[in-house]
PDB file of N, CA and C in Angstrom:
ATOM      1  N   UNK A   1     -12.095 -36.964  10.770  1.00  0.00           N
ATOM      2  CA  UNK A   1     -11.029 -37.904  10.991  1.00  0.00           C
ATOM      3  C   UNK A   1     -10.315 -37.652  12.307  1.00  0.00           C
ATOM      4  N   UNK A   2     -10.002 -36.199  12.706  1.00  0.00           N
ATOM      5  CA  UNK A   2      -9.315 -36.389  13.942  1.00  0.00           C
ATOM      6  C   UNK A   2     -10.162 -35.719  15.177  1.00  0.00           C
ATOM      7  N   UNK A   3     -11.642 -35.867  14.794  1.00  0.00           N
ATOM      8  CA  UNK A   3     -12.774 -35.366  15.158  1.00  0.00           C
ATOM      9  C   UNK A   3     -12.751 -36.184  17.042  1.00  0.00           C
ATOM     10  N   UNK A   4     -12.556 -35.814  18.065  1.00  0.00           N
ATOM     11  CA  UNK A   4     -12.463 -36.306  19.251  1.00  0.00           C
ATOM     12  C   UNK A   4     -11.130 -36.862  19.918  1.00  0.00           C
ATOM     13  N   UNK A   5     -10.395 -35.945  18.953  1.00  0.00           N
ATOM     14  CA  UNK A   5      -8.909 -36.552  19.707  1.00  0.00           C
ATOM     15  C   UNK A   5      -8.208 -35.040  20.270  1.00  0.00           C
ATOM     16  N   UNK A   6      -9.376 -34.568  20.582  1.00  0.00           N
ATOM     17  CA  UNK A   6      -8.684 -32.921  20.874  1.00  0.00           C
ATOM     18  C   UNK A   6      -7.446 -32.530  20.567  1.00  0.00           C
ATOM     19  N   UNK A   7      -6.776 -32.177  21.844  1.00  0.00           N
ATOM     20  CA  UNK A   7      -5.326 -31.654  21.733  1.00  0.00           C
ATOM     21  C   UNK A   7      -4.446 -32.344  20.552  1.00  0.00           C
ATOM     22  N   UNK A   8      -4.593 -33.558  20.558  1.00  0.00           N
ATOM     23  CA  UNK A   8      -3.889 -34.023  19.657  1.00  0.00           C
ATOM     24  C   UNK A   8      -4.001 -33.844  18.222  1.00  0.00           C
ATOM     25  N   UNK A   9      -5.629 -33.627  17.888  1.00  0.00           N
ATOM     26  CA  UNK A   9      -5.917 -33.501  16.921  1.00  0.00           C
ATOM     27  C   UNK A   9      -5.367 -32.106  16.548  1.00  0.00           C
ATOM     28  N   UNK A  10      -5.225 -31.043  17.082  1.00  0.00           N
ATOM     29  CA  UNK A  10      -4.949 -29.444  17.026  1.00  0.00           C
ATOM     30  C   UNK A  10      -3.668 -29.677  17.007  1.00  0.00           C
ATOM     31  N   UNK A  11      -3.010 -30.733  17.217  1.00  0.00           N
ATOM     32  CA  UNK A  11      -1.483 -30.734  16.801  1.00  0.00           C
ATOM     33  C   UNK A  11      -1.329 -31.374  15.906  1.00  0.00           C
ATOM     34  N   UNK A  12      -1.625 -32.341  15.234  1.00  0.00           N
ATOM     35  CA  UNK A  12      -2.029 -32.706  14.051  1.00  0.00           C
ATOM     36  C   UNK A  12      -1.819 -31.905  12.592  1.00  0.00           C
ATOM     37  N   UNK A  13      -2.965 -30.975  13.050  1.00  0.00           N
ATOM     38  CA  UNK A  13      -3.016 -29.642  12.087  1.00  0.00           C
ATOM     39  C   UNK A  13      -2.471 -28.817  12.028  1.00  0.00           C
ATOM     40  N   UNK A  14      -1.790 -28.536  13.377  1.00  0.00           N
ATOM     41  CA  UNK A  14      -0.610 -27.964  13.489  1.00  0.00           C
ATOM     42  C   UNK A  14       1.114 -28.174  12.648  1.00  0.00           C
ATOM     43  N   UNK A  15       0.749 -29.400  12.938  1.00  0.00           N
ATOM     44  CA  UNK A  15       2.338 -30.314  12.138  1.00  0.00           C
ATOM     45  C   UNK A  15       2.416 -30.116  10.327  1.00  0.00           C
ATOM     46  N   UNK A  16       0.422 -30.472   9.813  1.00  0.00           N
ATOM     47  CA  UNK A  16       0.594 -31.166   8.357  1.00  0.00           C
ATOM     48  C   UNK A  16       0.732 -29.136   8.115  1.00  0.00           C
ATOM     49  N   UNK A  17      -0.253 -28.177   8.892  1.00  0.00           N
ATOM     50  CA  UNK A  17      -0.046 -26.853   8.257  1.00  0.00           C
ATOM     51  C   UNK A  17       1.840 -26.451   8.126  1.00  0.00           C
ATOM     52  N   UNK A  18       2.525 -26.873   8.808  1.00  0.00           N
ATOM     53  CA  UNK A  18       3.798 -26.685   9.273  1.00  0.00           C
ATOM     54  C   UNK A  18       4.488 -27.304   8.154  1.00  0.00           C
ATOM     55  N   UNK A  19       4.055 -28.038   7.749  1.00  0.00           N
ATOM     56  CA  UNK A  19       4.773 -29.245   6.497  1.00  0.00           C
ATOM     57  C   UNK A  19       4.225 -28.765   5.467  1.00  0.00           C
ATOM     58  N   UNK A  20       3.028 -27.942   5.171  1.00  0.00           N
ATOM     59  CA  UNK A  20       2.853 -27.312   3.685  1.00  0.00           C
ATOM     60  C   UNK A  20       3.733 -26.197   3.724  1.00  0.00           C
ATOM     61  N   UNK A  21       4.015 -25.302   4.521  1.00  0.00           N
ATOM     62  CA  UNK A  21       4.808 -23.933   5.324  1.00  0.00           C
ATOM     63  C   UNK A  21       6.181 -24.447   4.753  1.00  0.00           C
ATOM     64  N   UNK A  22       6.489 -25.355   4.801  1.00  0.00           N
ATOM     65  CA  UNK A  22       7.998 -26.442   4.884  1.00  0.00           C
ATOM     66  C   UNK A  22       7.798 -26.409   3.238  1.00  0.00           C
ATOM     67  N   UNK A  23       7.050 -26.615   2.440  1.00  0.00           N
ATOM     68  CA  UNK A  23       6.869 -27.274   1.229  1.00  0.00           C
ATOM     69  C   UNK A  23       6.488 -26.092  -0.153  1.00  0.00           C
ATOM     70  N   UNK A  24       5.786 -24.754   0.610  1.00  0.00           N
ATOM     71  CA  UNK A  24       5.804 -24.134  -0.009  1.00  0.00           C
ATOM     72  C   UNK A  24       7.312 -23.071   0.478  1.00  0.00           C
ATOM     73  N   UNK A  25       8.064 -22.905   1.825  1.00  0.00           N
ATOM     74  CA  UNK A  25       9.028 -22.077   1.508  1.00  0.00           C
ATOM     75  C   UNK A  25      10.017 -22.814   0.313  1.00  0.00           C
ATOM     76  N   UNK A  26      10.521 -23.937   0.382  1.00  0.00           N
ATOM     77  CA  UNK A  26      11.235 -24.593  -0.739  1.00  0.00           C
ATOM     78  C   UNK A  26      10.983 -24.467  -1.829  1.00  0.00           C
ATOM     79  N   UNK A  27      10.001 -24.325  -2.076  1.00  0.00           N
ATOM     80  CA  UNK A  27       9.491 -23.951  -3.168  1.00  0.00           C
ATOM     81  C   UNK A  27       9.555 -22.113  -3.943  1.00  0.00           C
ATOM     82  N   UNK A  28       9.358 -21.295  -3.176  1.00  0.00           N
ATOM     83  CA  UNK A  28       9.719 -20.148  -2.806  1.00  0.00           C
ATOM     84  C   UNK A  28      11.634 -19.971  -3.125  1.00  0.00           C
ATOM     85  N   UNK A  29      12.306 -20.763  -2.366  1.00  0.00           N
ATOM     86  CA  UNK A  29      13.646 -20.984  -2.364  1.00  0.00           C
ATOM     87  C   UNK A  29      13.672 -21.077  -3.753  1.00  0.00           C
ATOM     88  N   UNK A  30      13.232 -22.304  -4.414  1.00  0.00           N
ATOM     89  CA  UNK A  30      13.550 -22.137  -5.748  1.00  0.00           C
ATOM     90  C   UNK A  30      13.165 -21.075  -7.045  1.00  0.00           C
ATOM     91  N   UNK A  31      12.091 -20.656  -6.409  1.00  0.00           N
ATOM     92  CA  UNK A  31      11.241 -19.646  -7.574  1.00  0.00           C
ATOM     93  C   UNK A  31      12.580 -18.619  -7.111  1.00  0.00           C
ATOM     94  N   UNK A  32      13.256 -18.345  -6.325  1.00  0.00           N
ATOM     95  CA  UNK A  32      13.953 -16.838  -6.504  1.00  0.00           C
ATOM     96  C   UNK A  32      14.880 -17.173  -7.193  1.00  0.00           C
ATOM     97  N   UNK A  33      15.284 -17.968  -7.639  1.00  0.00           N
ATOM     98  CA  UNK A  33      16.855 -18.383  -8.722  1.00  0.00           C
ATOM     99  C   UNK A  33      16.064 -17.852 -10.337  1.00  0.00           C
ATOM    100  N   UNK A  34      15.112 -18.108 -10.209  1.00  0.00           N
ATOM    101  CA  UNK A  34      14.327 -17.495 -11.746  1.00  0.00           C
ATOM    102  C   UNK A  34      13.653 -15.847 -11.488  1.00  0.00           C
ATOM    103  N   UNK A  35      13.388 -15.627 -10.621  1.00  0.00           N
ATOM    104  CA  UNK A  35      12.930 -14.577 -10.538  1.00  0.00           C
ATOM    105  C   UNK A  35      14.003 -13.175 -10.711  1.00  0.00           C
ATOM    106  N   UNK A  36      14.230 -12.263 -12.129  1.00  0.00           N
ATOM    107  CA  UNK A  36      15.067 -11.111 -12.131  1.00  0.00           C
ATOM    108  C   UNK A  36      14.805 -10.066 -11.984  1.00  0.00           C
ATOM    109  N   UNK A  37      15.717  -9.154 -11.468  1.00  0.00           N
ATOM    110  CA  UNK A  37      15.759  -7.879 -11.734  1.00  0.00           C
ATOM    111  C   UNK A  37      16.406  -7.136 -11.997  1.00  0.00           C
ATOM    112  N   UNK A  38      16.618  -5.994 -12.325  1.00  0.00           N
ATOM    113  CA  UNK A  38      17.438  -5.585 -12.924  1.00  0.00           C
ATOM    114  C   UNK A  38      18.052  -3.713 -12.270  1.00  0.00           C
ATOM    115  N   UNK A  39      19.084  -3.308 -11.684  1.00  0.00           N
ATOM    116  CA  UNK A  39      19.621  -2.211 -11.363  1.00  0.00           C
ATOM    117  C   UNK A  39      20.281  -1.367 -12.430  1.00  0.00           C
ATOM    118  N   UNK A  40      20.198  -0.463 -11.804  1.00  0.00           N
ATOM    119  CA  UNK A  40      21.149   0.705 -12.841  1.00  0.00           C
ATOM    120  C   UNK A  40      21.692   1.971 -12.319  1.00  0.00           C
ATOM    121  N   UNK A  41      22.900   2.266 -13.303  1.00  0.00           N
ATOM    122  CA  UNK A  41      23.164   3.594 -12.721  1.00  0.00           C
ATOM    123  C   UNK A  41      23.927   4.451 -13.855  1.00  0.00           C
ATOM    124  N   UNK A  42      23.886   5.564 -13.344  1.00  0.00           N
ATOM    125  CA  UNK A  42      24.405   6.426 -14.562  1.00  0.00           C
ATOM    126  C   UNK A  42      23.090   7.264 -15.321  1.00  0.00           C
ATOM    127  N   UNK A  43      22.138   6.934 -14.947  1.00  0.00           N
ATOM    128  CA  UNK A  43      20.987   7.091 -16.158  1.00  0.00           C
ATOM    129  C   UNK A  43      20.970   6.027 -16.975  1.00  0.00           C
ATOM    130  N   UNK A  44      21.330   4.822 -16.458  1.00  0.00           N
ATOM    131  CA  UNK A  44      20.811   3.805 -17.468  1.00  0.00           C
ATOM    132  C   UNK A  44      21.809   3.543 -17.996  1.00  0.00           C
ATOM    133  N   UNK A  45      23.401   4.135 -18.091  1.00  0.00           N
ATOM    134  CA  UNK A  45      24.513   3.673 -18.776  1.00  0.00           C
ATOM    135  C   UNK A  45      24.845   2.267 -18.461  1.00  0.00           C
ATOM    136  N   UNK A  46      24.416   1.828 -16.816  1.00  0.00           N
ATOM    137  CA  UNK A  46      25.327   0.744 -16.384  1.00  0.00           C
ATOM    138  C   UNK A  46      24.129   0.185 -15.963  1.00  0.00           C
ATOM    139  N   UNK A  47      23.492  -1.318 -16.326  1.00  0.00           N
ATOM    140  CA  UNK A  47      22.771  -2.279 -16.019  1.00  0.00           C
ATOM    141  C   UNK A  47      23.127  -3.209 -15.331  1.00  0.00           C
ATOM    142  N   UNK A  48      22.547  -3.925 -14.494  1.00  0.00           N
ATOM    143  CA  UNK A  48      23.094  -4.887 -13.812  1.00  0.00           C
ATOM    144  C   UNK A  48      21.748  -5.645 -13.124  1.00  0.00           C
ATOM    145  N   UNK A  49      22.059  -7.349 -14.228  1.00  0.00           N
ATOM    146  CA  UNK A  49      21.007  -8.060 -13.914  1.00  0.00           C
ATOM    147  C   UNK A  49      21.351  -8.771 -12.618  1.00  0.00           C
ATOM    148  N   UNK A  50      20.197  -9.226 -11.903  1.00  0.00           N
ATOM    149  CA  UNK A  50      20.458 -10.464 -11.054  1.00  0.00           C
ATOM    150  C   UNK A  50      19.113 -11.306 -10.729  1.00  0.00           C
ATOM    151  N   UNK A  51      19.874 -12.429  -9.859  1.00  0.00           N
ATOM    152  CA  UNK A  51      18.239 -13.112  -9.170  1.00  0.00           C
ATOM    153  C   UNK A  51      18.238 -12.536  -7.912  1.00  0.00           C
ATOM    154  N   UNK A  52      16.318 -12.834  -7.702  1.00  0.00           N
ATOM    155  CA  UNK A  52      16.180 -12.357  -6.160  1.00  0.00           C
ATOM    156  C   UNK A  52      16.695 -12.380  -5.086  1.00  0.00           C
ATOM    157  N   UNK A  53      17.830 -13.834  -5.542  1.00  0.00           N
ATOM    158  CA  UNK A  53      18.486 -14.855  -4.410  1.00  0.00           C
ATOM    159  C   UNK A  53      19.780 -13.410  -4.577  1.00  0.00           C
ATOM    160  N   UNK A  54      19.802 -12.589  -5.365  1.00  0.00           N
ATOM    161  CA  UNK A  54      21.138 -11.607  -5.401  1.00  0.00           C
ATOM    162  C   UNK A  54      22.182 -12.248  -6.331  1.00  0.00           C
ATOM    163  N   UNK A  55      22.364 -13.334  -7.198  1.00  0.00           N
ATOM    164  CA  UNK A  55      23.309 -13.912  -7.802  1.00  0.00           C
ATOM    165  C   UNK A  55      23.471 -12.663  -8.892  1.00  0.00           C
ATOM    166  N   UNK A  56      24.692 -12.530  -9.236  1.00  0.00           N
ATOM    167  CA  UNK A  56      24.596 -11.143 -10.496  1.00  0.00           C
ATOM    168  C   UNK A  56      24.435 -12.769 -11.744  1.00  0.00           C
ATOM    169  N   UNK A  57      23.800 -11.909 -12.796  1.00  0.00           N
ATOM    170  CA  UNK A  57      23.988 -12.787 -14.301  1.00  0.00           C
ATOM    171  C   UNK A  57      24.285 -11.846 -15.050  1.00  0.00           C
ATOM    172  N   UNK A  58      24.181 -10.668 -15.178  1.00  0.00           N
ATOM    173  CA  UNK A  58      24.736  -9.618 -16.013  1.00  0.00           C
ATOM    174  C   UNK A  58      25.226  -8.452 -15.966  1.00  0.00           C
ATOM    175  N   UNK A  59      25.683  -8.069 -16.663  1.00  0.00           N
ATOM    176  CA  UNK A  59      26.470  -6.706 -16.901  1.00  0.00           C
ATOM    177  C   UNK A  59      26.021  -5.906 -18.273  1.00  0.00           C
ATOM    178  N   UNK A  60      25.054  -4.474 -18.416  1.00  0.00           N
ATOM    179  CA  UNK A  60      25.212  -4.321 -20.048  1.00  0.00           C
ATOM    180  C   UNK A  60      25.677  -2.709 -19.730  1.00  0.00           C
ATOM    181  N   UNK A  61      26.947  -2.665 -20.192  1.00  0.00           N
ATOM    182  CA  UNK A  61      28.117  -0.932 -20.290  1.00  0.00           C
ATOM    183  C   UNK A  61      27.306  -0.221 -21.380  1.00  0.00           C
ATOM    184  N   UNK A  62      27.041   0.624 -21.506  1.00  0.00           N
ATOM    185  CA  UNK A  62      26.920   1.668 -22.592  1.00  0.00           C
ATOM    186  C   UNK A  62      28.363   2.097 -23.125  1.00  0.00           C
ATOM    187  N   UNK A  63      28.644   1.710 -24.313  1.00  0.00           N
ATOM    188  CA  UNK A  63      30.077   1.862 -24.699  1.00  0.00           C
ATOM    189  C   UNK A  63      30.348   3.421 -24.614  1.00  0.00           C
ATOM    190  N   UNK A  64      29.657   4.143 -24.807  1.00  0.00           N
ATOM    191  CA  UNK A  64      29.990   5.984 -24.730  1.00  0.00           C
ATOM    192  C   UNK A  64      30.693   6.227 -22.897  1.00  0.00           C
ATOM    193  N   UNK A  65      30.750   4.957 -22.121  1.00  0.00           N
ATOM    194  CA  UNK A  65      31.878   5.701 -20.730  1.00  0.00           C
ATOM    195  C   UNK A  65      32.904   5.045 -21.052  1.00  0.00           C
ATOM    196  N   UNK A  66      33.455   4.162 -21.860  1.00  0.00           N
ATOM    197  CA  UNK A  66      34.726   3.618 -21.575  1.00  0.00           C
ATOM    198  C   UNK A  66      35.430   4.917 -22.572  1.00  0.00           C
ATOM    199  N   UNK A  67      35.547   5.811 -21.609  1.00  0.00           N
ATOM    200  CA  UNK A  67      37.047   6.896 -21.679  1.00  0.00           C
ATOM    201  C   UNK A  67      38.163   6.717 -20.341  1.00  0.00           C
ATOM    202  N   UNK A  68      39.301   6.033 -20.796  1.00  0.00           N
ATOM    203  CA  UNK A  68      40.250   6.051 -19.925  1.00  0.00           C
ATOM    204  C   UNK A  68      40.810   6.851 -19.354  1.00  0.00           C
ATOM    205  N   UNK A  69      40.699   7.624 -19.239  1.00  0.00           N
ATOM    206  CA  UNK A  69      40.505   8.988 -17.812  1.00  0.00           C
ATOM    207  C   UNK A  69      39.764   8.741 -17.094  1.00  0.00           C
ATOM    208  N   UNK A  70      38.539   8.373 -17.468  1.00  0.00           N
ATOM    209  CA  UNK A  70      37.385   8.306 -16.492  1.00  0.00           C
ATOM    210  C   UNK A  70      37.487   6.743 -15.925  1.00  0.00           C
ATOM    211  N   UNK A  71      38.555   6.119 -15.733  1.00  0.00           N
ATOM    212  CA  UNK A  71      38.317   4.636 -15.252  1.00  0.00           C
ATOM    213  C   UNK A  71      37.350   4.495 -14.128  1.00  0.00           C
ATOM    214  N   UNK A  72      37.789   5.182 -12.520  1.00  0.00           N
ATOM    215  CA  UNK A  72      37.170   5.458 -11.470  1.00  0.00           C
ATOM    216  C   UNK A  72      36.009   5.697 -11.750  1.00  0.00           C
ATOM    217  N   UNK A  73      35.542   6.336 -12.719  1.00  0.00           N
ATOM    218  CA  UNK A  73      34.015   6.712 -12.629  1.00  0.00           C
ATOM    219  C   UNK A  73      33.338   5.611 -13.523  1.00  0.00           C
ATOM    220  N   UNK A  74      33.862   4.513 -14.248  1.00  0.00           N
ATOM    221  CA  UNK A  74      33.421   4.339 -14.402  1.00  0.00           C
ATOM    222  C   UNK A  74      32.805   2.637 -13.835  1.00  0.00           C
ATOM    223  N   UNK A  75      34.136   2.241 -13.174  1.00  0.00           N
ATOM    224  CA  UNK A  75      34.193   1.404 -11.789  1.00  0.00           C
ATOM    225  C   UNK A  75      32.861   1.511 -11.056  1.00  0.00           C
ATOM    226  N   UNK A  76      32.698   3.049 -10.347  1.00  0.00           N
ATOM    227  CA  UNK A  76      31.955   3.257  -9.445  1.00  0.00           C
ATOM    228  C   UNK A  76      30.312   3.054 -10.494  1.00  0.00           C
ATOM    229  N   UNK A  77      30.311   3.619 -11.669  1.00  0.00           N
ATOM    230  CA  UNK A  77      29.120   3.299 -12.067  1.00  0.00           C
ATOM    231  C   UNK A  77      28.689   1.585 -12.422  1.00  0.00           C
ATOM    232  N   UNK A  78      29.731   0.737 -12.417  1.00  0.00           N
ATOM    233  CA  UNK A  78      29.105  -0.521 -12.424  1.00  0.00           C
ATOM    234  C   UNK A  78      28.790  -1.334 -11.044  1.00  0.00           C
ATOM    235  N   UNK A  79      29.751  -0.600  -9.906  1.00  0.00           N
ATOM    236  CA  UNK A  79      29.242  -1.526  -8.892  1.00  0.00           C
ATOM    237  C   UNK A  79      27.889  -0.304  -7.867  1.00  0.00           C
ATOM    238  N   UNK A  80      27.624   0.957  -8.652  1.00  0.00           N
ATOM    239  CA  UNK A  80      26.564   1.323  -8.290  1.00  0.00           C
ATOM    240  C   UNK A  80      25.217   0.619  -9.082  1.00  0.00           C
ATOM    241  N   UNK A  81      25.791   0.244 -10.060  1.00  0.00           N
ATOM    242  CA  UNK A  81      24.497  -0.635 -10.435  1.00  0.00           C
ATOM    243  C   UNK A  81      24.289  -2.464  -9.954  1.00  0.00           C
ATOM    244  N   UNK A  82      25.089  -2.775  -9.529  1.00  0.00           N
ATOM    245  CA  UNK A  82      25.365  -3.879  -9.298  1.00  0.00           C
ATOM    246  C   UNK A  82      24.420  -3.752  -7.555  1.00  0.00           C
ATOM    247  N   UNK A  83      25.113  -2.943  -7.044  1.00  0.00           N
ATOM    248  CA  UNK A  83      24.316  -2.696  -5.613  1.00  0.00           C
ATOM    249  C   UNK A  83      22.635  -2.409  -5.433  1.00  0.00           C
ATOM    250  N   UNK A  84      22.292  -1.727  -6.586  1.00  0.00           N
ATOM    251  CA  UNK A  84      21.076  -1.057  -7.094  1.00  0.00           C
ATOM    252  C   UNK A  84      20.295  -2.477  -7.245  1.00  0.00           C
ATOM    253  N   UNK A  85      20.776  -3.218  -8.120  1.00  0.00           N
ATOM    254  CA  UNK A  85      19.905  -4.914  -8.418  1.00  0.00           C
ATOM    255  C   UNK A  85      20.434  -5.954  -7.161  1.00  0.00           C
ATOM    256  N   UNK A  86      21.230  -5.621  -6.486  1.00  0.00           N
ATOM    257  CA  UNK A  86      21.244  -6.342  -5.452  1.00  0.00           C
ATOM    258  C   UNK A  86      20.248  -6.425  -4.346  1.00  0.00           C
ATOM    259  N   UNK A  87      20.172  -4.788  -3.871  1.00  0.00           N
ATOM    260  CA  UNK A  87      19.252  -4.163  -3.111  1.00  0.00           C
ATOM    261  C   UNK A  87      17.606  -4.715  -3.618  1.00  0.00           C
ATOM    262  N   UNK A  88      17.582  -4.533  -5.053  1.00  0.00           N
ATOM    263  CA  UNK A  88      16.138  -4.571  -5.770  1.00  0.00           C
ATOM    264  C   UNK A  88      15.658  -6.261  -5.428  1.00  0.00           C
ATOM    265  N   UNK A  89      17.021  -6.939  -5.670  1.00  0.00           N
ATOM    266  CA  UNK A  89      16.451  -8.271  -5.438  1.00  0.00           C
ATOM    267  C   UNK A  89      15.946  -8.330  -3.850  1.00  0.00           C
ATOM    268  N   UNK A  90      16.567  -8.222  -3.081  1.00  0.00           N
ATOM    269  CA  UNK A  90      16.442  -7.993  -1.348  1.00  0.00           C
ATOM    270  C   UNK A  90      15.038  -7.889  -1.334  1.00  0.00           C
ATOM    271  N   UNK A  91      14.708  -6.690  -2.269  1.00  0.00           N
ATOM    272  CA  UNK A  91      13.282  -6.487  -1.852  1.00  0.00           C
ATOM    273  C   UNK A  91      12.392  -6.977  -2.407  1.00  0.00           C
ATOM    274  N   UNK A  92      12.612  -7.635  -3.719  1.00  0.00           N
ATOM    275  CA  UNK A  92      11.612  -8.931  -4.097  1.00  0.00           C
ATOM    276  C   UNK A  92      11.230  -9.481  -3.516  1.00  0.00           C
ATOM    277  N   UNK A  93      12.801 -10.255  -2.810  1.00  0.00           N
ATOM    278  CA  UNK A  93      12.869 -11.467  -2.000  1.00  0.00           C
ATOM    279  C   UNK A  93      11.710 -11.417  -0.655  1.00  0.00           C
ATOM    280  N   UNK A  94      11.891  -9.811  -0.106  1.00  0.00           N
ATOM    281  CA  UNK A  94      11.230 -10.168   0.841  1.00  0.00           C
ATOM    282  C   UNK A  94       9.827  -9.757   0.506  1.00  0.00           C
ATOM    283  N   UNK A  95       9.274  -9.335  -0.134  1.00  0.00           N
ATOM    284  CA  UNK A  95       8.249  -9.110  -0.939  1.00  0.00           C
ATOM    285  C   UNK A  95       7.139 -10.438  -1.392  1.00  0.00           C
ATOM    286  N   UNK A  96       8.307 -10.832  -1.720  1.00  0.00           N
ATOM    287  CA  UNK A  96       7.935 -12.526  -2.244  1.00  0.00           C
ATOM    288  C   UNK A  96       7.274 -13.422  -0.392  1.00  0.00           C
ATOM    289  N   UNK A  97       8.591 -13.377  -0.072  1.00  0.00           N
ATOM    290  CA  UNK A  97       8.683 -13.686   1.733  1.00  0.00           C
ATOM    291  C   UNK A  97       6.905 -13.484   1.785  1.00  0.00           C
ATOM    292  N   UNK A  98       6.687 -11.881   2.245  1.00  0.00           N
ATOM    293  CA  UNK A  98       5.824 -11.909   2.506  1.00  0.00           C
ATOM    294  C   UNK A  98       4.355 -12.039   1.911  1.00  0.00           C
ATOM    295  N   UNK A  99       4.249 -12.219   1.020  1.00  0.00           N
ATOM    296  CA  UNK A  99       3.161 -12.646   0.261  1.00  0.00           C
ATOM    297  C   UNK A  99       2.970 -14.503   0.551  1.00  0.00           C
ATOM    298  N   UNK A 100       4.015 -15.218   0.774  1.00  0.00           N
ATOM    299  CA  UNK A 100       3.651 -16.663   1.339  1.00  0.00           C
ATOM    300  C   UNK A 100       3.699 -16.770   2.584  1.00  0.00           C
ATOM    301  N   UNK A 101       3.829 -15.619   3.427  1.00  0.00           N
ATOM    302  CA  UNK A 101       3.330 -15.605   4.823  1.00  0.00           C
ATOM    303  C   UNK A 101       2.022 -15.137   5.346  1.00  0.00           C
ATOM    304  N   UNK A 102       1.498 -13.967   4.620  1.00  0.00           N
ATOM    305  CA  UNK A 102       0.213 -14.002   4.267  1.00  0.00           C
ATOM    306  C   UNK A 102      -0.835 -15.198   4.095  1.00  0.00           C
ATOM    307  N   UNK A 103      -0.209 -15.492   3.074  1.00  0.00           N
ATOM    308  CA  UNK A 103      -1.302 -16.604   2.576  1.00  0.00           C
ATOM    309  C   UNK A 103      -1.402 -17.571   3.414  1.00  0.00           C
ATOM    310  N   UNK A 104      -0.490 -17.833   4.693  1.00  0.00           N
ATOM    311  CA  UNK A 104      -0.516 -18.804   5.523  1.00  0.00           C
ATOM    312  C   UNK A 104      -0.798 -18.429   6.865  1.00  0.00           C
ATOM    313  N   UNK A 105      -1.528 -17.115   6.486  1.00  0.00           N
ATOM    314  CA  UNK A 105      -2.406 -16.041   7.327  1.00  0.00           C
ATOM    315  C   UNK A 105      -1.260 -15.826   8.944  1.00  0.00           C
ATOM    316  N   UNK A 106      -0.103 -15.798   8.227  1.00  0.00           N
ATOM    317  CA  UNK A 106       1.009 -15.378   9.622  1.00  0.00           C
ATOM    318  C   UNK A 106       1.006 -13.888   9.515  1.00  0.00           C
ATOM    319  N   UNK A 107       1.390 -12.966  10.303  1.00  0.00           N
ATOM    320  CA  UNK A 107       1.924 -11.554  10.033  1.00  0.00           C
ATOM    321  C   UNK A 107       2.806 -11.265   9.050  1.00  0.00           C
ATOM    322  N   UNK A 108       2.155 -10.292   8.176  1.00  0.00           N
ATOM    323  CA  UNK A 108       2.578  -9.496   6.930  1.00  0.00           C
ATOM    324  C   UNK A 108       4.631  -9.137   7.479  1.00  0.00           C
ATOM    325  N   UNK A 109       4.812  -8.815   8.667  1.00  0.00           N
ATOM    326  CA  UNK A 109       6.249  -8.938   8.671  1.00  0.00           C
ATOM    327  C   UNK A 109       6.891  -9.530   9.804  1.00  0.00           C
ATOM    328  N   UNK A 110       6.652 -10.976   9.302  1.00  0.00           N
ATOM    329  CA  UNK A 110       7.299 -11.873  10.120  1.00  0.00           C
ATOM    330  C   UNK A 110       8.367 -12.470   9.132  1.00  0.00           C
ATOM    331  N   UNK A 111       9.216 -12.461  10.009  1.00  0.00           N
ATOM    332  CA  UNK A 111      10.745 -12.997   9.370  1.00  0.00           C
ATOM    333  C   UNK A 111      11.087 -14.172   9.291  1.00  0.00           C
ATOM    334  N   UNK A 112      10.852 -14.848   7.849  1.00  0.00           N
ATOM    335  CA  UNK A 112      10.964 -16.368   7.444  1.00  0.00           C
ATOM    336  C   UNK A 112      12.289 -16.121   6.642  1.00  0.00           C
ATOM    337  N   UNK A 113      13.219 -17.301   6.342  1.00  0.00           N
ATOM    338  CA  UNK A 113      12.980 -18.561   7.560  1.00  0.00           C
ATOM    339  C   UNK A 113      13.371 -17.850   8.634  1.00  0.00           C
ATOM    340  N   UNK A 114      13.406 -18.010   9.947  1.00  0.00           N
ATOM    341  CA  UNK A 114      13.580 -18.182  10.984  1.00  0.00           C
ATOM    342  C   UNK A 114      15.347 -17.347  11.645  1.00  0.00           C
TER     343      UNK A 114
END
């Protein structure tokens, strides 16, 4: 079909590859709102879910730290877990990133979007 239109044709393929690139990052965009993971700290006292995109959705305390003396510590153990699934999503995300840059045979760490 675009067999003798040279240059043009190589831009062509250039544009529709650019528009699947366009069609699968959006797509990508949306898969990370479902995609979870989950941080922790304490040894597991303090959980902390989120999406890849980093949104928190949860919190699960092990009731054995709420001793009120220990407030501070136990502060620091929820937003050490909170940081822990934040971080974890980060690296989904770009994990994810690069596995649809691959496949669109770009360099393993090239920085999408843009």
């Amino acid at each position: 079909m675009l067999k003798g239109l040279g240059a043009m044709g190589d831009m062509a393929k250039m544009m529709k590859a650019a528009q699947e690139m366009q069609g699968k990052m959006a797509q990508l965009q949306e898969d990370m709102h479902s995609i979870i993971v989950e941080g922790e700290s304490g040894a597991g006292l303090v959980k902390a879910t989120c999406t890849a995109k980093g949104e928190l959705k949860s919190l699960d305390i092990d009731p054995s730290i709420f001793n009120g003396d220990e407030k501070e510590v136990v502060e620091d153990l929820i937003l050490a877990a909170i940081k822990d699934a934040q971080s974890k999503a980060s690296d989904r995300a770009q994990a994810e990133m690069s596995k649809l840059t691959e496949g669109m045979g770009l360099p393993a760490d090239m920085k999408l979007p843009f």
